[in-house]
N, C-alpha and C. Protein backbone atom coordinates (compact mmCIF):
# COMPACT_ATOMS: atom_id res chain seq x y z
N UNK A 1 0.80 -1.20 0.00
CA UNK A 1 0.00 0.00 0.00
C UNK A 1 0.84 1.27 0.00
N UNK A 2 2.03 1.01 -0.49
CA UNK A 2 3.14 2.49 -0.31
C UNK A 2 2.09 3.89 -1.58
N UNK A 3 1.16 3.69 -2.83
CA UNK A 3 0.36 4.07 -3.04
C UNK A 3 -0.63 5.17 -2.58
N UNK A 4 -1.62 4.26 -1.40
CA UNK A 4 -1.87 4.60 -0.72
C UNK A 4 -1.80 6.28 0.30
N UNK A 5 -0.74 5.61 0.68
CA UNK A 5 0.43 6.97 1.95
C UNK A 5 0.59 7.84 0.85
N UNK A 6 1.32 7.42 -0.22
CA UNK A 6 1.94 8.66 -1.26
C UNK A 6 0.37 9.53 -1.75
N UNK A 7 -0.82 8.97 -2.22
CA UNK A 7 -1.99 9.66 -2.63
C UNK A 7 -2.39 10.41 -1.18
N UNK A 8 -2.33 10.09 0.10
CA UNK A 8 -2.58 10.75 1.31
C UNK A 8 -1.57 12.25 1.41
N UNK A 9 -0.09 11.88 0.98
CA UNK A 9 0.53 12.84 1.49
C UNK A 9 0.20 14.07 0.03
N UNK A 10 -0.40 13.47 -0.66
CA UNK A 10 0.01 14.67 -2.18
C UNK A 10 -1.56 15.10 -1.67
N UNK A 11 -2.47 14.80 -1.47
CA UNK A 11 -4.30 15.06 -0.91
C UNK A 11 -4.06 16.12 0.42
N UNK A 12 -3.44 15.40 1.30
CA UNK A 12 -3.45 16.49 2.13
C UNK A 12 -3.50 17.47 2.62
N UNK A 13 -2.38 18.59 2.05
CA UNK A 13 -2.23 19.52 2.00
C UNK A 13 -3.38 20.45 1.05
N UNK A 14 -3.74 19.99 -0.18
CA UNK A 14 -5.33 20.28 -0.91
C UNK A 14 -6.59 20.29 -0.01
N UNK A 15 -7.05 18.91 1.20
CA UNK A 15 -8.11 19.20 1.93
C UNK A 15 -7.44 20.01 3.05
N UNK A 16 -6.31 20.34 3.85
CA UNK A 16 -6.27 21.27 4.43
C UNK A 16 -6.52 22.86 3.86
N UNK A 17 -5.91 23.21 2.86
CA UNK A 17 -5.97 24.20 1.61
C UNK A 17 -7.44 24.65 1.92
N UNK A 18 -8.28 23.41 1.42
CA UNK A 18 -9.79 23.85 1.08
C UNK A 18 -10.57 24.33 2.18
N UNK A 19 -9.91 22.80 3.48
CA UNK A 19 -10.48 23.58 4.82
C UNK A 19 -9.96 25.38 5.85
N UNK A 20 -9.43 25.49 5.44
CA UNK A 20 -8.76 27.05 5.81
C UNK A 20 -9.72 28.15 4.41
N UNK A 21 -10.22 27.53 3.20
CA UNK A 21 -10.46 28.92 2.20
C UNK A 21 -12.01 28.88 2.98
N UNK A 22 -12.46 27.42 3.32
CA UNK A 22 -13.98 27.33 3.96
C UNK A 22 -14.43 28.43 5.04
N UNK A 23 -12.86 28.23 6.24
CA UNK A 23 -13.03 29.21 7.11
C UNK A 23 -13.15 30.71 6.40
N UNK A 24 -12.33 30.84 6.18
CA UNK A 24 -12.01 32.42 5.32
C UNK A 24 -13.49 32.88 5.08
N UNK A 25 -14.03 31.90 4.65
CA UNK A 25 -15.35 31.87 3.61
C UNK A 25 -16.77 32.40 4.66
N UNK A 26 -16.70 31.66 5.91
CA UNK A 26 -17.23 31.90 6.77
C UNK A 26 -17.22 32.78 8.06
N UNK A 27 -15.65 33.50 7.51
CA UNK A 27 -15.56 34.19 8.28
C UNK A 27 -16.13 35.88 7.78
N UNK A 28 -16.23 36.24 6.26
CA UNK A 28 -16.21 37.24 5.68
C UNK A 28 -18.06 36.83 5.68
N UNK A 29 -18.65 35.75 6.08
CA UNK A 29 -19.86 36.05 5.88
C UNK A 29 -20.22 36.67 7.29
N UNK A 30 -19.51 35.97 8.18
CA UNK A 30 -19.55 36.80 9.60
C UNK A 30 -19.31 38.09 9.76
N UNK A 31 -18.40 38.53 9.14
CA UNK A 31 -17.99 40.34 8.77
C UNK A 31 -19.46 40.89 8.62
N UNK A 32 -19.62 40.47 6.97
CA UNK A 32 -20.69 41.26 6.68
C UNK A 32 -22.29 41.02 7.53
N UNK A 33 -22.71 39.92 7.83
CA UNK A 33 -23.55 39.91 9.39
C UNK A 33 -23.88 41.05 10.31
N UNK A 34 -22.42 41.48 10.39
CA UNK A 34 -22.05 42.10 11.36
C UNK A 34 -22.39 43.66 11.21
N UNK A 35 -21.90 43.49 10.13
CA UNK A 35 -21.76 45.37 9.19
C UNK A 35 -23.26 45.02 9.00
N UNK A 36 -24.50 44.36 8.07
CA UNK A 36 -25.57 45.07 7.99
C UNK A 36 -26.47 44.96 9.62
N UNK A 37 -25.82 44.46 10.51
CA UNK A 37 -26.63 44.24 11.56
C UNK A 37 -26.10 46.40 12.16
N UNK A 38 -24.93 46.15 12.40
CA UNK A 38 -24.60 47.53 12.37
C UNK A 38 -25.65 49.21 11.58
N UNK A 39 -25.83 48.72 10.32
CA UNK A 39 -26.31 49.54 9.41
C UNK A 39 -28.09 49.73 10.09
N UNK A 40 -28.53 48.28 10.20
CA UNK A 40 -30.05 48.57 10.98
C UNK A 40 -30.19 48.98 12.17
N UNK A 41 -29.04 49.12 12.62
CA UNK A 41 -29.10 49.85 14.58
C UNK A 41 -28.94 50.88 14.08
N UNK A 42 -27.80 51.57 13.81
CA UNK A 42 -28.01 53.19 12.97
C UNK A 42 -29.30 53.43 12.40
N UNK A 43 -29.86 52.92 11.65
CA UNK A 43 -31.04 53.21 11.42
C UNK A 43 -32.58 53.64 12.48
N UNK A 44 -32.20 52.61 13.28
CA UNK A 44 -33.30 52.39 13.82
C UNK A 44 -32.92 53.23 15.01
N UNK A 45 -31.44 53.88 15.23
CA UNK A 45 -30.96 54.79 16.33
C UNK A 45 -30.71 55.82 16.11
N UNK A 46 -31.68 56.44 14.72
CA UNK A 46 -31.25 58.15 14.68
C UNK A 46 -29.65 58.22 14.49
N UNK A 47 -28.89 57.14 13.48
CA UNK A 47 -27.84 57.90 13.01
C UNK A 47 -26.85 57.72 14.10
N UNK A 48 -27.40 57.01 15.05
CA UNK A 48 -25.85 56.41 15.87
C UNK A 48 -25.59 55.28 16.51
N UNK A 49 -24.10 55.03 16.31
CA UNK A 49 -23.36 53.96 16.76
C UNK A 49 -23.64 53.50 17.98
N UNK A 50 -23.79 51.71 18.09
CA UNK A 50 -23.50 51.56 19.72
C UNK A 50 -22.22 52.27 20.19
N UNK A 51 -22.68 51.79 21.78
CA UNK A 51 -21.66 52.32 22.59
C UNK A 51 -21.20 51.28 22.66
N UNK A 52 -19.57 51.57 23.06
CA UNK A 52 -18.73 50.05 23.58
C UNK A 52 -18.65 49.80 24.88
N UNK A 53 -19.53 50.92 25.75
CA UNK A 53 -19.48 50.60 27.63
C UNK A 53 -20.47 49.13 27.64
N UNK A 54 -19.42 48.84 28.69
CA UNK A 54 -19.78 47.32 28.90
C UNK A 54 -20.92 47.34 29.97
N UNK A 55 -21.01 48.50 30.38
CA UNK A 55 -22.37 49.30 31.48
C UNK A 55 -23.43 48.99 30.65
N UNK A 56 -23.50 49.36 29.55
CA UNK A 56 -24.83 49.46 28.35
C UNK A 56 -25.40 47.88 28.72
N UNK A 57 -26.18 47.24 29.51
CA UNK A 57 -27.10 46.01 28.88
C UNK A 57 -26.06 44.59 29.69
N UNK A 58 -24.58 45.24 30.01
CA UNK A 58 -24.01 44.34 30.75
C UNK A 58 -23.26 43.92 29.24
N UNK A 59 -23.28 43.93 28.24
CA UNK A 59 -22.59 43.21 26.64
C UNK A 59 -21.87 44.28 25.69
N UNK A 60 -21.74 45.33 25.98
CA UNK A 60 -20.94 46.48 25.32
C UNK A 60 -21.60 46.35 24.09
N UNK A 61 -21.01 46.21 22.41
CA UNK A 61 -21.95 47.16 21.27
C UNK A 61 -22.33 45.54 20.77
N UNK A 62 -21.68 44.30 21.13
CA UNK A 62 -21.60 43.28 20.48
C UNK A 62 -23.67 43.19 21.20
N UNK A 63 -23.78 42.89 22.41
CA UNK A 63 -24.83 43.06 23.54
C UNK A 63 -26.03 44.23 22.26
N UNK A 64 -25.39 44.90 21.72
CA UNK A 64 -26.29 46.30 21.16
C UNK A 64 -26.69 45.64 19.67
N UNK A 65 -25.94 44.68 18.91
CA UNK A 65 -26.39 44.28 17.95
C UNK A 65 -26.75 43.00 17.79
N UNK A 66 -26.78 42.29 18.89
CA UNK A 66 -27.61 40.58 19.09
C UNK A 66 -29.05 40.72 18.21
N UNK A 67 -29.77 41.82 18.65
CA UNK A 67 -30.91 41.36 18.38
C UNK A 67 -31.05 41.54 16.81
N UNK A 68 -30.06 41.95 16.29
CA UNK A 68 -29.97 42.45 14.44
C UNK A 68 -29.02 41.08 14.05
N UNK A 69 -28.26 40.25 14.85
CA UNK A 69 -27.76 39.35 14.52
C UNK A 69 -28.37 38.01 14.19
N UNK A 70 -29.28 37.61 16.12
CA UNK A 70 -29.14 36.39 16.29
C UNK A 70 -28.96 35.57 16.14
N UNK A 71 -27.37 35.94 16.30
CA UNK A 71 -26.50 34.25 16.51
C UNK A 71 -25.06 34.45 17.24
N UNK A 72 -25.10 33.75 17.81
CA UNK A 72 -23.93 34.59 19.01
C UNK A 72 -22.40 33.91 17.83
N UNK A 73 -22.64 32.52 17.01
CA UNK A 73 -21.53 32.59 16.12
C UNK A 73 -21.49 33.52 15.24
N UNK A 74 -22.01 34.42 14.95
CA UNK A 74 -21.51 34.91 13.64
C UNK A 74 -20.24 36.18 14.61
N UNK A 75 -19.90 36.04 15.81
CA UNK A 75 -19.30 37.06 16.87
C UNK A 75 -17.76 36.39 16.38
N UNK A 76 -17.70 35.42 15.97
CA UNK A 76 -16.56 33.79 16.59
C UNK A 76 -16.10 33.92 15.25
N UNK A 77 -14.41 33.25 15.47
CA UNK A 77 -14.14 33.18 13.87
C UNK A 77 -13.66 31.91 14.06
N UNK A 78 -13.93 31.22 12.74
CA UNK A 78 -13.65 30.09 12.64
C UNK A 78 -12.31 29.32 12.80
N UNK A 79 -11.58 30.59 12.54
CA UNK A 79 -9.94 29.92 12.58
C UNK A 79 -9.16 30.57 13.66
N UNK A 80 -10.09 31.31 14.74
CA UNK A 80 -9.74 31.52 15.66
C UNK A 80 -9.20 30.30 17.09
N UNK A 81 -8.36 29.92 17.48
CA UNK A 81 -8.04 28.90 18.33
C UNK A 81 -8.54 29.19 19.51
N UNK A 82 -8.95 30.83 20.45
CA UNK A 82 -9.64 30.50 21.57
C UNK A 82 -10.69 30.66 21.94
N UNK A 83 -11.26 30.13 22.63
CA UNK A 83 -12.61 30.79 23.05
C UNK A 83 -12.81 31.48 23.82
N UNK A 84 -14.17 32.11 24.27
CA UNK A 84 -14.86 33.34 25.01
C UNK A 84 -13.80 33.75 25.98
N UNK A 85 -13.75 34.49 26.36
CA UNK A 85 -12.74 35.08 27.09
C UNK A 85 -11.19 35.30 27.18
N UNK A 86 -10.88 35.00 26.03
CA UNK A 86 -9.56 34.57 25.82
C UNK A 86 -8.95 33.58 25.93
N UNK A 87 -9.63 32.30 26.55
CA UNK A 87 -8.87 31.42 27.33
C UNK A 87 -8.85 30.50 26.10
N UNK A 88 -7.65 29.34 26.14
CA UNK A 88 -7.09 28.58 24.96
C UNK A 88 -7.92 26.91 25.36
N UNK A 89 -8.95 26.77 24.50
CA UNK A 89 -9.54 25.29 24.73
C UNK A 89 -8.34 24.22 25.40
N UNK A 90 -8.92 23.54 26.27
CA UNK A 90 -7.69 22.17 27.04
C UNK A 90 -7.28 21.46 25.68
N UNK A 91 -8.18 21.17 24.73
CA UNK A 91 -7.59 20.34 23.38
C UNK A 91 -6.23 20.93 23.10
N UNK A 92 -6.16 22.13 23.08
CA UNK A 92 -4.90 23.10 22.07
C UNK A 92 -4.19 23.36 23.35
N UNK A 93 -4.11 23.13 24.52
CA UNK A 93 -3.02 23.40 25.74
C UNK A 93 -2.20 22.25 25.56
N UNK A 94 -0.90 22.69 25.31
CA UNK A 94 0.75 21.92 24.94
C UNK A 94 0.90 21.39 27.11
């Protein structure tokens, strides 16, 4: 099966390739999410921006555009390694 290994190692790097353009892919749909969720709070706020006080609602501007989002992933990036708070998942701790 030396075949085999050799079609794995030349594939590889192609489904990693594809899986990283996927993220990319999902991450720029998250951008824009973001921006028209942005555009309908201006709207609907007389022309202004959330605030970023974390006082506002207890969630700062992210807290200000949930309800133009709903979905707390489209906040998350896909090829980001940590989660909420900064902290690094136990999987990815060396």
């Amino acid at each position: 099966m030396p075949q085999g290994g050799l079609l794995a190692a030349i594939l590889f790097p192609v489904f990693a390739s594809a899986r990283e353009k996927a993220r990319q892919t999902a991450c720029a749909s998250n951008e824009k999410q973001i921006g028209i969720a942005l555009m309908q709070y201006t709207q609907d706020y007389d022309e202004c921006y959330p605030l970023g006080d974390v006082n506002y609602r207890g969630q700062g501007w992210a807290g200000q555009l949930f309800p133009y989002v709903k979905s707390v992933q489209a906040f998350n990036c896909p090829s980001d390694p940590t989660i909420a708070g900064g902290r690094t998942p136990r999987s990815r701790m060396a």
